[in-house]
C-alpha atoms as a PDB file:
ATOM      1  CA  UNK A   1    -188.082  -4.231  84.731  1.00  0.00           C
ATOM      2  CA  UNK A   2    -189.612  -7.323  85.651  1.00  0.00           C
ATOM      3  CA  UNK A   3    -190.963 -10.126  83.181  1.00  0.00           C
ATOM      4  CA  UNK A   4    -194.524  -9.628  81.880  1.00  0.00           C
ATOM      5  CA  UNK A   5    -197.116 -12.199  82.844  1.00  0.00           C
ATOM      6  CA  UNK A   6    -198.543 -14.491  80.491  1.00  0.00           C
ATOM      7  CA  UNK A   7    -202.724 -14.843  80.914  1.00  0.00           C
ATOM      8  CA  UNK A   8    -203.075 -18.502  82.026  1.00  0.00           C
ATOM      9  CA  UNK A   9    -206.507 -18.443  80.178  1.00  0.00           C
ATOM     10  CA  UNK A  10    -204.800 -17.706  76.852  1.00  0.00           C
ATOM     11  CA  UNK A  11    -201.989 -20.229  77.411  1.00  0.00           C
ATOM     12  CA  UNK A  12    -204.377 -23.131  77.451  1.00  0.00           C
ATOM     13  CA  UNK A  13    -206.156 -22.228  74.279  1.00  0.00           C
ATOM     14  CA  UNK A  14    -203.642 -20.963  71.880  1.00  0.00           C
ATOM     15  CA  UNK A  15    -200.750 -22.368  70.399  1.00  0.00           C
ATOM     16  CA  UNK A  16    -198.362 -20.469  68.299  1.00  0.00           C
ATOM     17  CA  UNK A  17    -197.318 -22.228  64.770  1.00  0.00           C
ATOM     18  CA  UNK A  18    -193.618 -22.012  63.331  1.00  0.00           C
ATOM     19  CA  UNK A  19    -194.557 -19.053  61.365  1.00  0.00           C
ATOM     20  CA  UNK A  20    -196.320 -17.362  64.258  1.00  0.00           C
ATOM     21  CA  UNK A  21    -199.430 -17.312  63.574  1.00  0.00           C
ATOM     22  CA  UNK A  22    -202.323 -18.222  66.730  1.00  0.00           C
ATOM     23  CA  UNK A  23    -203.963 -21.819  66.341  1.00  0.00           C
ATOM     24  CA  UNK A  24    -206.968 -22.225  68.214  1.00  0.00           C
ATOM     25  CA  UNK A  25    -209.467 -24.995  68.696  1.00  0.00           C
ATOM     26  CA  UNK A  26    -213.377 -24.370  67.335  1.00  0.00           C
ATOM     27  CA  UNK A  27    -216.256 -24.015  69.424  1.00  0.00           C
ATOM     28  CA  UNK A  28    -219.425 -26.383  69.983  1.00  0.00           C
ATOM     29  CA  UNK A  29    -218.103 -29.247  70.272  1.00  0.00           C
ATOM     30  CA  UNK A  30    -218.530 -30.241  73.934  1.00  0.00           C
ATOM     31  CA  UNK A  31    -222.167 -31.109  74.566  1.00  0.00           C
ATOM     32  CA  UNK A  32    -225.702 -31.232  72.634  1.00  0.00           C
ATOM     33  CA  UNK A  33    -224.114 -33.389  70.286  1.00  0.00           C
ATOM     34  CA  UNK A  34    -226.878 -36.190  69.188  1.00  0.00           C
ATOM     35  CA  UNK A  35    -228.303 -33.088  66.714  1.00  0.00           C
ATOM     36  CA  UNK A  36    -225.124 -32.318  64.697  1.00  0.00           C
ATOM     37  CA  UNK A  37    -223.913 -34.581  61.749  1.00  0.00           C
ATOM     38  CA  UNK A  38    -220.971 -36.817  62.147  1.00  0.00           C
ATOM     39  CA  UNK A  39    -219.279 -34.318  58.845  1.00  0.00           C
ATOM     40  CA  UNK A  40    -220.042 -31.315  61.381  1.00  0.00           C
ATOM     41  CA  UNK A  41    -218.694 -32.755  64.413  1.00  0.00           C
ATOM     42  CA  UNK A  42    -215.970 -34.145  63.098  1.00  0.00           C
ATOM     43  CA  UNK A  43    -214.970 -30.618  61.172  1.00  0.00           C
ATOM     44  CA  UNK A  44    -215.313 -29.076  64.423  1.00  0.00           C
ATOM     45  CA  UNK A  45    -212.386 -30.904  66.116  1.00  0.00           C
ATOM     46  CA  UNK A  46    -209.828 -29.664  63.747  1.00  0.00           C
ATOM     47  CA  UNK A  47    -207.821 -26.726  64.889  1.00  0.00           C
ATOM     48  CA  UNK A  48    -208.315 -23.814  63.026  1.00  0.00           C
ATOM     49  CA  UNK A  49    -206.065 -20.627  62.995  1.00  0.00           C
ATOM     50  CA  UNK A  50    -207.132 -17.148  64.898  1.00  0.00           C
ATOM     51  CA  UNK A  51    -208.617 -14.259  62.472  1.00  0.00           C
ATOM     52  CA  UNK A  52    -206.178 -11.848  61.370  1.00  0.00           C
ATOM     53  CA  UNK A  53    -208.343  -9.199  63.286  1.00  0.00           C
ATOM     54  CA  UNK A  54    -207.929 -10.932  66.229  1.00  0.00           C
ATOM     55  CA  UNK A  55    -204.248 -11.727  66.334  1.00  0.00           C
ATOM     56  CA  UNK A  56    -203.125  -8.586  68.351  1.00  0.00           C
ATOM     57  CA  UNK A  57    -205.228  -9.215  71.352  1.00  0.00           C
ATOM     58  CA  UNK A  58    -204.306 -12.819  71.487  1.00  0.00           C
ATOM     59  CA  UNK A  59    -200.495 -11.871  71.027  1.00  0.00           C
ATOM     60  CA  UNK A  60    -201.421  -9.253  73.853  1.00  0.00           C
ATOM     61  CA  UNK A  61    -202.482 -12.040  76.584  1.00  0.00           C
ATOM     62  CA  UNK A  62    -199.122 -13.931  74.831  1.00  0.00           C
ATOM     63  CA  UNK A  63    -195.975 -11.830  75.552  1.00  0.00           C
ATOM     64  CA  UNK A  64    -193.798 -14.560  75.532  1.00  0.00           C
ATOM     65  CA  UNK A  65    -195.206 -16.244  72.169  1.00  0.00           C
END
C-alpha cells in the first residue's frame, strides 16, 4: 500500500502541538487594518488552537501528523 498524501494546503496552516492537538493562526489580519484597534490586531496574531469539532477533518488532510 502506498503512503497517503498529505494536503499541501493543510500543511501550511496547521501545526500539531506536543499533545496533538491542531494550532492554527486567526483570520483578518491581512488587510483593512487602519479600522481595527491596536488590542484587536494585536490579539489576532496569536495562534489559537482548532475547535474540537473541527479536529477530525484537519487530522483528515494530516495523515502523517
Amino acid at each position: 500500500m502506498p503512503k497517503m498524501k498529505s494536503n499541501s494546503g493543510a500543511k501550511k496552516r496547521f501545526k500539531f502541538t506536543g499533545s496533538g492537538k491542531i494550532k492554527r493562526k486567526k483570520a483578518y489580519k491581512s488587510h483593512i487594518l487602519t479600522k481595527k484597534s491596536s488590542k484587536r490586531k494585536r490579539k489576532l496574531g496569536k495562534d489559537t488552537l482548532v475547535h474540537v469539532a473541527d479536529e477530525k477533518s484537519v487530522k483528515a488532510l494530516l495523515p502523517y501528523g
